[in-house]
C-alpha atoms as a PDB file:
ATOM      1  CA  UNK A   1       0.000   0.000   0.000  1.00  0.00           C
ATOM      2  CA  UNK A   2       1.555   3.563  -0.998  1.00  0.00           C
ATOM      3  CA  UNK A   3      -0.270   5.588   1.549  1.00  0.00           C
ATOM      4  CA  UNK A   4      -1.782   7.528  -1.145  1.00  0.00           C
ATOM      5  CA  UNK A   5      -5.812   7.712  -1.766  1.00  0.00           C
ATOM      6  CA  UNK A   6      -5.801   6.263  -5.438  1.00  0.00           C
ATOM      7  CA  UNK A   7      -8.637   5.551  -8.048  1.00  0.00           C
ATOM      8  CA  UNK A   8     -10.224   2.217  -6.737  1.00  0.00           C
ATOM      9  CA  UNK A   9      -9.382   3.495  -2.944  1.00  0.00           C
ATOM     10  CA  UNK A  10     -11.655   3.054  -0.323  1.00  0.00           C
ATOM     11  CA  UNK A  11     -12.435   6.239   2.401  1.00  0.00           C
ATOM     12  CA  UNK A  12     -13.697   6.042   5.614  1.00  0.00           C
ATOM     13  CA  UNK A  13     -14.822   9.714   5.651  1.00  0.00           C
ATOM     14  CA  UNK A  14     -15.769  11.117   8.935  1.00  0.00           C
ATOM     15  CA  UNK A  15     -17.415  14.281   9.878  1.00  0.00           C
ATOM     16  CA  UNK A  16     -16.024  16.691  13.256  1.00  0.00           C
ATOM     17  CA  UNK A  17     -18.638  15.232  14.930  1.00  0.00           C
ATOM     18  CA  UNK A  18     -17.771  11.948  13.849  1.00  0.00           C
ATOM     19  CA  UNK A  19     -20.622  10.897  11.744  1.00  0.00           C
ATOM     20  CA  UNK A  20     -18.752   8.144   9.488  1.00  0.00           C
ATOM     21  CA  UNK A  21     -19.511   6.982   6.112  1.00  0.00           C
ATOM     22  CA  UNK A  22     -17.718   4.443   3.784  1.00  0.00           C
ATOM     23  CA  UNK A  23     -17.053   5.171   0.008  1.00  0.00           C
ATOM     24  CA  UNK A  24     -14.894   4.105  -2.768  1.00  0.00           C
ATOM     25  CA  UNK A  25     -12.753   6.928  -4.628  1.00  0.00           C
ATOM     26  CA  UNK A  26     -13.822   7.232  -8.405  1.00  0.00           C
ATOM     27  CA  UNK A  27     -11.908   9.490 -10.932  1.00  0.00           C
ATOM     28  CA  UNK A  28     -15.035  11.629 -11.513  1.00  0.00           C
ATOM     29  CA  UNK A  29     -17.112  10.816  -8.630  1.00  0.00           C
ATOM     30  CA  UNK A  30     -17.788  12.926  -5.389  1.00  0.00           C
ATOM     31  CA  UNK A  31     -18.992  12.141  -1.729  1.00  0.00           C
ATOM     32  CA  UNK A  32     -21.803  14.251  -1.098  1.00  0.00           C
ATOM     33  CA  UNK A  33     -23.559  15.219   2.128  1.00  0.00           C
ATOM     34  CA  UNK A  34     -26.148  18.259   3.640  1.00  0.00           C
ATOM     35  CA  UNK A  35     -22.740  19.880   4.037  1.00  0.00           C
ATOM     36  CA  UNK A  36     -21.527  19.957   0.625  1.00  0.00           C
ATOM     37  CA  UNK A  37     -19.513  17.916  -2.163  1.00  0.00           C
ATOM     38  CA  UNK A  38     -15.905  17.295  -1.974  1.00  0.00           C
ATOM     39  CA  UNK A  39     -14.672  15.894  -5.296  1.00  0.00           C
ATOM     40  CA  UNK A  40     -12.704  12.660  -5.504  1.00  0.00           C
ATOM     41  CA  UNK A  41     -10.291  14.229  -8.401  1.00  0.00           C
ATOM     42  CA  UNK A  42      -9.020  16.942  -5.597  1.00  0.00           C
ATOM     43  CA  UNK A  43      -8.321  14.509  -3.136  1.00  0.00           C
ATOM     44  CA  UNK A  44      -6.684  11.629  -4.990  1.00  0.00           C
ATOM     45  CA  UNK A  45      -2.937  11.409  -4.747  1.00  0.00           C
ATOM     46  CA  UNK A  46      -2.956  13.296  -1.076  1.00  0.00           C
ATOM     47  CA  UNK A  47      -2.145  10.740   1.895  1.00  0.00           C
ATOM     48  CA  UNK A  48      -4.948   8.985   4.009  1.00  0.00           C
ATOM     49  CA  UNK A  49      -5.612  11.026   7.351  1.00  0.00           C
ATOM     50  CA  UNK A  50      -6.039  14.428   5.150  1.00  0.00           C
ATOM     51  CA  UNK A  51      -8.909  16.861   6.172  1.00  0.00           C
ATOM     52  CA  UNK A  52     -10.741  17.742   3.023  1.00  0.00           C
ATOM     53  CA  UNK A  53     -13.470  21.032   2.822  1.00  0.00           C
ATOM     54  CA  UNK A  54     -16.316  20.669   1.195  1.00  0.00           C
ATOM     55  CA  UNK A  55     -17.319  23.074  -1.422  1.00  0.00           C
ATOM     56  CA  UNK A  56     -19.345  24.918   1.537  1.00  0.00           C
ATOM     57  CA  UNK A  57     -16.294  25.078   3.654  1.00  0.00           C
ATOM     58  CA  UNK A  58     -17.186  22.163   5.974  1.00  0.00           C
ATOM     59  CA  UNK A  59     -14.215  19.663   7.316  1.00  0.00           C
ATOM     60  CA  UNK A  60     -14.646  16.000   6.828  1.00  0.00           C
ATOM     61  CA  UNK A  61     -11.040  13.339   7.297  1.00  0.00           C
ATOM     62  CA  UNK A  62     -10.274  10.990   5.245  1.00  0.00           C
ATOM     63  CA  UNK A  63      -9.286   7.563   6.774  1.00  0.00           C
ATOM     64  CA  UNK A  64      -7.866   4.413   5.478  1.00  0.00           C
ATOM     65  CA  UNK A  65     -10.636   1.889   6.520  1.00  0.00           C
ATOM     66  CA  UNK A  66      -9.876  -1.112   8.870  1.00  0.00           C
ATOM     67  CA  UNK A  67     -11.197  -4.449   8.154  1.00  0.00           C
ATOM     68  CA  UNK A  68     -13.591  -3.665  11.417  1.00  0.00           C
ATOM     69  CA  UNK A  69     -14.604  -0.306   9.416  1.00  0.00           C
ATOM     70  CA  UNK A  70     -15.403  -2.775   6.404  1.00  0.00           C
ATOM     71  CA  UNK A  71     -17.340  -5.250   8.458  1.00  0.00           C
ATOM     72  CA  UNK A  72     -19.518  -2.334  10.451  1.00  0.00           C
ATOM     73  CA  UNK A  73     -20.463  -1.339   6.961  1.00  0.00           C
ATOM     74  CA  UNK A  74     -21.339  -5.054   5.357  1.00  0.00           C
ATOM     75  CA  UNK A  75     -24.210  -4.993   3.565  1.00  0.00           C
ATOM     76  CA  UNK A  76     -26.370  -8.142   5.214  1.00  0.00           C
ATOM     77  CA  UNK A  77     -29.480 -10.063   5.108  1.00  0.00           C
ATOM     78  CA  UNK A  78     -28.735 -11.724   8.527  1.00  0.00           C
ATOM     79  CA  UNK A  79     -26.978 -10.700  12.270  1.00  0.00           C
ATOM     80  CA  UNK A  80     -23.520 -10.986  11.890  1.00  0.00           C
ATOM     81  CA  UNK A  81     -20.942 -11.213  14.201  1.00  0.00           C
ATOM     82  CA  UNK A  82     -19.526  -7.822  15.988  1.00  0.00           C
ATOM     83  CA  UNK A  83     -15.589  -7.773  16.236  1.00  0.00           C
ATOM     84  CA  UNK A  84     -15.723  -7.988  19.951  1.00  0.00           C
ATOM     85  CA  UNK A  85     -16.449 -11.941  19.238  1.00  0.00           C
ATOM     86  CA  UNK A  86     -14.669 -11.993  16.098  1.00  0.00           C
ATOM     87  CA  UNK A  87     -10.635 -10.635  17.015  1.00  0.00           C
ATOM     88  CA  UNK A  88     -11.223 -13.771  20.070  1.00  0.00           C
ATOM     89  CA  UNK A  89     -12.329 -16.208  17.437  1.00  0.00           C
ATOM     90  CA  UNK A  90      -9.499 -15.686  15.399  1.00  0.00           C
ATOM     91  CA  UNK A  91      -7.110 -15.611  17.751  1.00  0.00           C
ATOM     92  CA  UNK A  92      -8.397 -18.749  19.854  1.00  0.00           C
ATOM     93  CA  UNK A  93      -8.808 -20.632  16.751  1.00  0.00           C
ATOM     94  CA  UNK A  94      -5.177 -19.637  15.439  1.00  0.00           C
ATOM     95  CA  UNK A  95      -6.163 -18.305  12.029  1.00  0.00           C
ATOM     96  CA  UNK A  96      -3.216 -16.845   9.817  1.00  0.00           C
ATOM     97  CA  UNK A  97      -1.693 -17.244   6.494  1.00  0.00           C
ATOM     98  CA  UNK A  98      -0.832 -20.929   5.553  1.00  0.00           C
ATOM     99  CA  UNK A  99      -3.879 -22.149   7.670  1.00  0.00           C
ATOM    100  CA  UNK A 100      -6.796 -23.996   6.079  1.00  0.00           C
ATOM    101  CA  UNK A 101     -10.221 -23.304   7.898  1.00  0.00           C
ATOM    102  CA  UNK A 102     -14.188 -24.104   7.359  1.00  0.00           C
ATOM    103  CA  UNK A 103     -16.476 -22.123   7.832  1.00  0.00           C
ATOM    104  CA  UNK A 104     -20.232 -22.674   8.292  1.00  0.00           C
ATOM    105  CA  UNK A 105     -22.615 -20.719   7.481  1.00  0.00           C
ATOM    106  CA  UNK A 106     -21.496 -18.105   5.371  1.00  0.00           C
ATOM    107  CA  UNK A 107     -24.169 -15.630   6.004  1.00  0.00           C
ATOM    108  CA  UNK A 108     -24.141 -11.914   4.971  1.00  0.00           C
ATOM    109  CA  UNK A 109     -19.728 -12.650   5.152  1.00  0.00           C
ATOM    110  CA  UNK A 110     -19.128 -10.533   7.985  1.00  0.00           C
ATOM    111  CA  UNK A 111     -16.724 -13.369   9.687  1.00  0.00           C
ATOM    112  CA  UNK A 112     -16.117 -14.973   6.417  1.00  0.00           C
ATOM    113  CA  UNK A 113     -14.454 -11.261   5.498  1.00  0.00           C
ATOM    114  CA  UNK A 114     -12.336 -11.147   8.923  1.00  0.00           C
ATOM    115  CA  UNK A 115     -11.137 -14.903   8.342  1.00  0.00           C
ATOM    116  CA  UNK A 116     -10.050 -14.103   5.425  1.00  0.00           C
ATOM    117  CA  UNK A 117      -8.252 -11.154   6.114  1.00  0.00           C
ATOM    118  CA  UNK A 118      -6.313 -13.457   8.662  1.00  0.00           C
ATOM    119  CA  UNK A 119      -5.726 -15.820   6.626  1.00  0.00           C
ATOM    120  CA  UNK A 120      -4.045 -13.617   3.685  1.00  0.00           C
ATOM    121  CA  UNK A 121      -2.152 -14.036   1.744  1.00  0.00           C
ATOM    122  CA  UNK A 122      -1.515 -18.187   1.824  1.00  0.00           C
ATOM    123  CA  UNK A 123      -4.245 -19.630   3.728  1.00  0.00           C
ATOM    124  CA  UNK A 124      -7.902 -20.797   2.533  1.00  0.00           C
ATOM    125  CA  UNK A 125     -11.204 -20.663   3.804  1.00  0.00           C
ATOM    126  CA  UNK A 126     -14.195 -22.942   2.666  1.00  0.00           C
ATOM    127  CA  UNK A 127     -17.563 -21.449   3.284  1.00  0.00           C
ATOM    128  CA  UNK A 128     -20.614 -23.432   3.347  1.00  0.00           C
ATOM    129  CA  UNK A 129     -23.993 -21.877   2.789  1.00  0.00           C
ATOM    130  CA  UNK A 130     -27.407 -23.703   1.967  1.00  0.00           C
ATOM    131  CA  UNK A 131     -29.193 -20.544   1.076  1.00  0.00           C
ATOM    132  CA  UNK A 132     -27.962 -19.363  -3.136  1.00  0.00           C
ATOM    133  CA  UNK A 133     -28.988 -15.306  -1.937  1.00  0.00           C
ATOM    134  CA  UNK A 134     -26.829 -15.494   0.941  1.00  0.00           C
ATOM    135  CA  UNK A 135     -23.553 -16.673  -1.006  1.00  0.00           C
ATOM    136  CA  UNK A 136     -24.106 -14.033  -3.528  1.00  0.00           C
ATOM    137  CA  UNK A 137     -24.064 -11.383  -0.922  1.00  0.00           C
ATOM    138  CA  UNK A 138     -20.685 -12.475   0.836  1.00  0.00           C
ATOM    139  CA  UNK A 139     -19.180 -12.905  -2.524  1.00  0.00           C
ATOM    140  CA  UNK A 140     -20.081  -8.755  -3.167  1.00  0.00           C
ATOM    141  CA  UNK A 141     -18.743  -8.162   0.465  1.00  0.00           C
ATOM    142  CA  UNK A 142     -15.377 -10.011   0.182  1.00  0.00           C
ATOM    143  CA  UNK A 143     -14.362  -8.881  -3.362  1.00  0.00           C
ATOM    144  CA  UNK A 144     -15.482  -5.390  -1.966  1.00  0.00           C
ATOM    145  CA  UNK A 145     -12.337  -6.040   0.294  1.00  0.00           C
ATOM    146  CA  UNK A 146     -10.405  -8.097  -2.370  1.00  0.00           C
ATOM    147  CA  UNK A 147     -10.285 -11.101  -0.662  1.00  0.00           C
ATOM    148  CA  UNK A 148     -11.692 -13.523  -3.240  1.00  0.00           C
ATOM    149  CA  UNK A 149      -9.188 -15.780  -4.023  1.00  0.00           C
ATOM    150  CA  UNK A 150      -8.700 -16.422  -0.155  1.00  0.00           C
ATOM    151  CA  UNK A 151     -12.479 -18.118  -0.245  1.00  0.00           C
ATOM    152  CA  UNK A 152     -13.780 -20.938  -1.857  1.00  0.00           C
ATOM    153  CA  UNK A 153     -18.100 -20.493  -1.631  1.00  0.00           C
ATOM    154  CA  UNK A 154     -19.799 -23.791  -1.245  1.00  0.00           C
ATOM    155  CA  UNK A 155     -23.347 -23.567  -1.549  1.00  0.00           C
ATOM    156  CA  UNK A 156     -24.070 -26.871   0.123  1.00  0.00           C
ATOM    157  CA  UNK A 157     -25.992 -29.214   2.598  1.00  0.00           C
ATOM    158  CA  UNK A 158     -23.348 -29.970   5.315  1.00  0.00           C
ATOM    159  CA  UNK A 159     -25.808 -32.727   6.583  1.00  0.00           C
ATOM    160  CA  UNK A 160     -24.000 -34.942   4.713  1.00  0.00           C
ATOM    161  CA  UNK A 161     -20.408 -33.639   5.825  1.00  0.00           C
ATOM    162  CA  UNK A 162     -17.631 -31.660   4.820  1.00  0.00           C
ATOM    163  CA  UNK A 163     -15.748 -32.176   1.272  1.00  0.00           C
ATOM    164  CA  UNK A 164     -12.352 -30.681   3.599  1.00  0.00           C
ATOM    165  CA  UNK A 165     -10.181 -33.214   5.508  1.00  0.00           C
ATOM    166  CA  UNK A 166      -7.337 -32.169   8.117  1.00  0.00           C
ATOM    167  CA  UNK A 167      -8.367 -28.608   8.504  1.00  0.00           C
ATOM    168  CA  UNK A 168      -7.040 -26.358  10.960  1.00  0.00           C
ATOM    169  CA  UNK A 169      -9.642 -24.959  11.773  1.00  0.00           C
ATOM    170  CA  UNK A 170     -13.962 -24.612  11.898  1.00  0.00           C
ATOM    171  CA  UNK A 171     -15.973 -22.247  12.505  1.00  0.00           C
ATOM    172  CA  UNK A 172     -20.052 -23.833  13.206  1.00  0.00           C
ATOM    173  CA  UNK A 173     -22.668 -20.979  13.060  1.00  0.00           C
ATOM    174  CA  UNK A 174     -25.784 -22.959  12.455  1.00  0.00           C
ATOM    175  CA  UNK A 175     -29.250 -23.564  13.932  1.00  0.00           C
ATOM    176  CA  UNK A 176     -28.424 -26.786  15.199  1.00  0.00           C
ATOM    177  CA  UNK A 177     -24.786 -27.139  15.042  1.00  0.00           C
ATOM    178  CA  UNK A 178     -25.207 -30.427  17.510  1.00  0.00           C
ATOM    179  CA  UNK A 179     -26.102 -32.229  14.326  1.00  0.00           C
ATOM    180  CA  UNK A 180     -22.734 -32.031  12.874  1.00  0.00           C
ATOM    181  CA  UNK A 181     -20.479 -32.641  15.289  1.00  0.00           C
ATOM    182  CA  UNK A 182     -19.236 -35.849  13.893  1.00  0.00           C
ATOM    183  CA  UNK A 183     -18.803 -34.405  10.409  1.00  0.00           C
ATOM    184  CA  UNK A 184     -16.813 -31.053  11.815  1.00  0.00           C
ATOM    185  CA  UNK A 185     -14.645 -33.858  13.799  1.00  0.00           C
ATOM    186  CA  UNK A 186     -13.879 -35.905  10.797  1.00  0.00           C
ATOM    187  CA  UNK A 187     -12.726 -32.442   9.217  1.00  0.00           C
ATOM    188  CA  UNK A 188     -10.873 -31.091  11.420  1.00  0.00           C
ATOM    189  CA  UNK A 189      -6.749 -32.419  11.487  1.00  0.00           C
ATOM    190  CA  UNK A 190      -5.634 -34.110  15.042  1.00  0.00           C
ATOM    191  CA  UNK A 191      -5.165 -31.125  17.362  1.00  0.00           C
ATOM    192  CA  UNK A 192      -7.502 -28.990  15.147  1.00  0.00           C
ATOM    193  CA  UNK A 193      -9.569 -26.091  17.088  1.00  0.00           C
ATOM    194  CA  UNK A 194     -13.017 -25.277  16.441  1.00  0.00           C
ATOM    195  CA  UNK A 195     -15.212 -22.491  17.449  1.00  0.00           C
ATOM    196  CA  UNK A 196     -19.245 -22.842  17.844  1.00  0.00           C
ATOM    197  CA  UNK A 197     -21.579 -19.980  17.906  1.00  0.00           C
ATOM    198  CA  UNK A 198     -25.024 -20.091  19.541  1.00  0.00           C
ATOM    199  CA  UNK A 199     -27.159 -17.550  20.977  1.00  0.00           C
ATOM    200  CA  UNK A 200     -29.600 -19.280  23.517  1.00  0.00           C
ATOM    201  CA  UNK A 201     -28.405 -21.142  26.691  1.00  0.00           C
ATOM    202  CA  UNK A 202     -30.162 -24.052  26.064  1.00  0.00           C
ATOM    203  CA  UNK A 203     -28.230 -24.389  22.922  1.00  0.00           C
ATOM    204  CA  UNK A 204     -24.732 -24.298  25.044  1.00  0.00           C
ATOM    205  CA  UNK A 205     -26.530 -27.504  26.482  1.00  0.00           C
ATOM    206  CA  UNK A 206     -26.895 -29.657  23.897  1.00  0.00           C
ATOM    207  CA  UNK A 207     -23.693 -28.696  22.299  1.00  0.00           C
ATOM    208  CA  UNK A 208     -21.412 -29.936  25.582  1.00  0.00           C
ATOM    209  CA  UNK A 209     -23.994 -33.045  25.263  1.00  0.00           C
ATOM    210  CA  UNK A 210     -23.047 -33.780  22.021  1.00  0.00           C
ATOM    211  CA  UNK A 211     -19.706 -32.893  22.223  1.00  0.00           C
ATOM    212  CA  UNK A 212     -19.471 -35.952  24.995  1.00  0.00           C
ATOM    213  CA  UNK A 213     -19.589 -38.462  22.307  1.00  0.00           C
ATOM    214  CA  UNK A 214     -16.375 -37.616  20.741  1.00  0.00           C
ATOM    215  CA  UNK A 215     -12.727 -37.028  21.619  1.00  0.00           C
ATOM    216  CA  UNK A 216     -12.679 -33.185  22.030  1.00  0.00           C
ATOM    217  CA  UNK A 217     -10.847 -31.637  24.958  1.00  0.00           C
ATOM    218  CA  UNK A 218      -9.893 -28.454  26.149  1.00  0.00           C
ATOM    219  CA  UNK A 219     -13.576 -27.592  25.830  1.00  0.00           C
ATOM    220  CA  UNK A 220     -14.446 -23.573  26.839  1.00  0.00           C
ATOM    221  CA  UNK A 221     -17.818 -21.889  26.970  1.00  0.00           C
ATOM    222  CA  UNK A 222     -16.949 -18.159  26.789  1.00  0.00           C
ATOM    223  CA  UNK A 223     -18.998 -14.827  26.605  1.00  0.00           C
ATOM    224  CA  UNK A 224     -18.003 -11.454  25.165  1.00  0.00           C
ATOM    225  CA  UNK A 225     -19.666  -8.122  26.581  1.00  0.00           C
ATOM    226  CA  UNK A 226     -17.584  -4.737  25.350  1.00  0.00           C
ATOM    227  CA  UNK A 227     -18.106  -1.471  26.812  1.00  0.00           C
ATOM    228  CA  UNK A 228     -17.379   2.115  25.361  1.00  0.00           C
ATOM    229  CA  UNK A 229     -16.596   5.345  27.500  1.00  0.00           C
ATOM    230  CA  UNK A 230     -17.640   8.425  26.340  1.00  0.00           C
ATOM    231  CA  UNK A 231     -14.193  10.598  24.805  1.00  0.00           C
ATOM    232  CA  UNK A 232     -15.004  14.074  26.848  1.00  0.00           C
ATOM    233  CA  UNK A 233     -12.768  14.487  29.522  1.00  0.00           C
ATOM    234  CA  UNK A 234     -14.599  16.681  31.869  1.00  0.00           C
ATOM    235  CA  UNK A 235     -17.654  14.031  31.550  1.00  0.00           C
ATOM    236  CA  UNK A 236     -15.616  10.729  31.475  1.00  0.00           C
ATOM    237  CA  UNK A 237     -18.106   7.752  31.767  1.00  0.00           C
ATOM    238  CA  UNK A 238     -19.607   4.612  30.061  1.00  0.00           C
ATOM    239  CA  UNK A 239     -21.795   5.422  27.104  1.00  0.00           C
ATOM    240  CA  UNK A 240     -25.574   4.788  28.005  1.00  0.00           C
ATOM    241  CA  UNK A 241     -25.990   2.088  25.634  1.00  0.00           C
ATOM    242  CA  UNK A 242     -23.294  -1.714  25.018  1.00  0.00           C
ATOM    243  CA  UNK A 243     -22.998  -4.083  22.953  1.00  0.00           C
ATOM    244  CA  UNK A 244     -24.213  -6.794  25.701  1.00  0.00           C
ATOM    245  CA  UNK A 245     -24.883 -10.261  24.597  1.00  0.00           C
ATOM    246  CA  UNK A 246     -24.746 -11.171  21.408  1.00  0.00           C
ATOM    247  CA  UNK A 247     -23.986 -15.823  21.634  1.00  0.00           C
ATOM    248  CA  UNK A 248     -22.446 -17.810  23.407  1.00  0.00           C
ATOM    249  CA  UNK A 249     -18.600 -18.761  21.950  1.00  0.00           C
ATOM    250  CA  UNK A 250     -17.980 -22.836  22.416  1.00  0.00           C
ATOM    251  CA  UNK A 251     -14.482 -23.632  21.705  1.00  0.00           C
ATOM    252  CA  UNK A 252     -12.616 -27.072  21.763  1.00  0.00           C
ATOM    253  CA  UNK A 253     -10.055 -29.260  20.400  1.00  0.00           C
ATOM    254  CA  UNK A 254      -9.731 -31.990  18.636  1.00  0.00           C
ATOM    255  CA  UNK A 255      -8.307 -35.830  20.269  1.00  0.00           C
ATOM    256  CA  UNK A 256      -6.849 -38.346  17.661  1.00  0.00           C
ATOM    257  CA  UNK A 257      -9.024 -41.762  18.288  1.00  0.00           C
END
């Protein structure tokens, strides 16, 4: 990366009073708000972090987005996973480049997009999806971040199992991911982790139930909560509103037989 906002560039663009909105630079194109126009021609070539005026004189900075920014702005048919749960998957389930992961289901791609970006530049990711929309949608959200050679979509029935053997890693975020515990065991390599997602208690349950039946260890049940502070010094506090619960994260490991 040179630094430089380029044709093709993405901006996170964010007002003084921090009202944030993601675009993609165009030679002829503008970003346009109740505040004015700033054209993409005047801003292309300067470095990311610039403040740019508006043709009324109002102040907006241009960022280079994160791969958080990204997933806060995925466009999505279903609830996705917030980073607070996401950074811990990734890092629990020891996803980087070289590492070959499934993932089920596939969603909207919020977590397929933050797997992926792990896994860059020589790992691989499967994704499984039953539902033909849903694919389509994470395939516009990853190549959005040009991560499409890092996933392989699979828009398949898992009921049946996995076409992956000796994995690294899997990633269950299904209705009833006790049903294919057997199938994520026979993908996974000896020593391989996996991570389960559910958001009811009495789905925790019948995952550690199932989970019995087969040589995992190291088995965790683990919940997330994140809370922000407001930025003014002279009224330092929590914000009124967190991000509370949002599932339950099941993580274990897989025994050889």
């Amino acid at each position: 990366m040179s630094g430089l906002i380029e044709e093709g560039s993405y901006l996170l663009i964010s007002s003084k009073k921090s009202d944030i909105y993601l675009v993609k630079v165009t030679q002829n194109g503008e970003f346009s708000t109740h505040e004015g126009k700033i054209s993409f021609k005047d801003v292309i070539g300067k470095p990311f972090g610039t403040i740019a005026k508006t043709h009324l004189g109002a102040e907006y900075i241009l960022f280079e987005p994160t791969i958080s920014d990204f997933l806060k702005f995925t466009k999505r048919k279903t609830q996705v996973l917030y980073p607070k749960d996401l950074g811990f998957i990734i890092l629990k389930l020891n996803i980087r480049s070289g590492k070959k992961m499934i993932e089920c289901g596939t969603g909207s791609g919020s977590a397929t997009s933050a797997f992926a970006f792990s896994l860059f530049p020589d790992g691989k990711l499967y994704s499984y999806e039953v539902r033909h929309e849903f694919t389509s949608l994470a395939k516009e959200n990853i190549k959005r971040i040009g991560l499409e050679n890092i996933v392989e979509f699979k828009n398949k029935d898992i009921s049946e199992g996995f076409d992956e053997t000796n994995v690294d890693a899997l990633f269950l975020d299904v209705k009833f991911p006790e049903k294919y515990i057997t199938h994520a065991y026979n993908a996974l390599k000896p020593s391989g982790n996996m991570c389960i997602f559910v958001p009811t208690a009495n789905q925790v349950t019948d995952v550690l139930k199932e989970l019995q039946n087969y040589p995992f260890f190291l088995t965790e049940v683990i919940e997330i909560m994140l809370r922000n502070y407001k930025t003014i010094p002279e009224r330092f506090r929590p914000d009124d509103t967190m991000i509370a619960h949002t599932g339950y994260l099941i993580f274990t490991r897989k025994v050889e037989k």
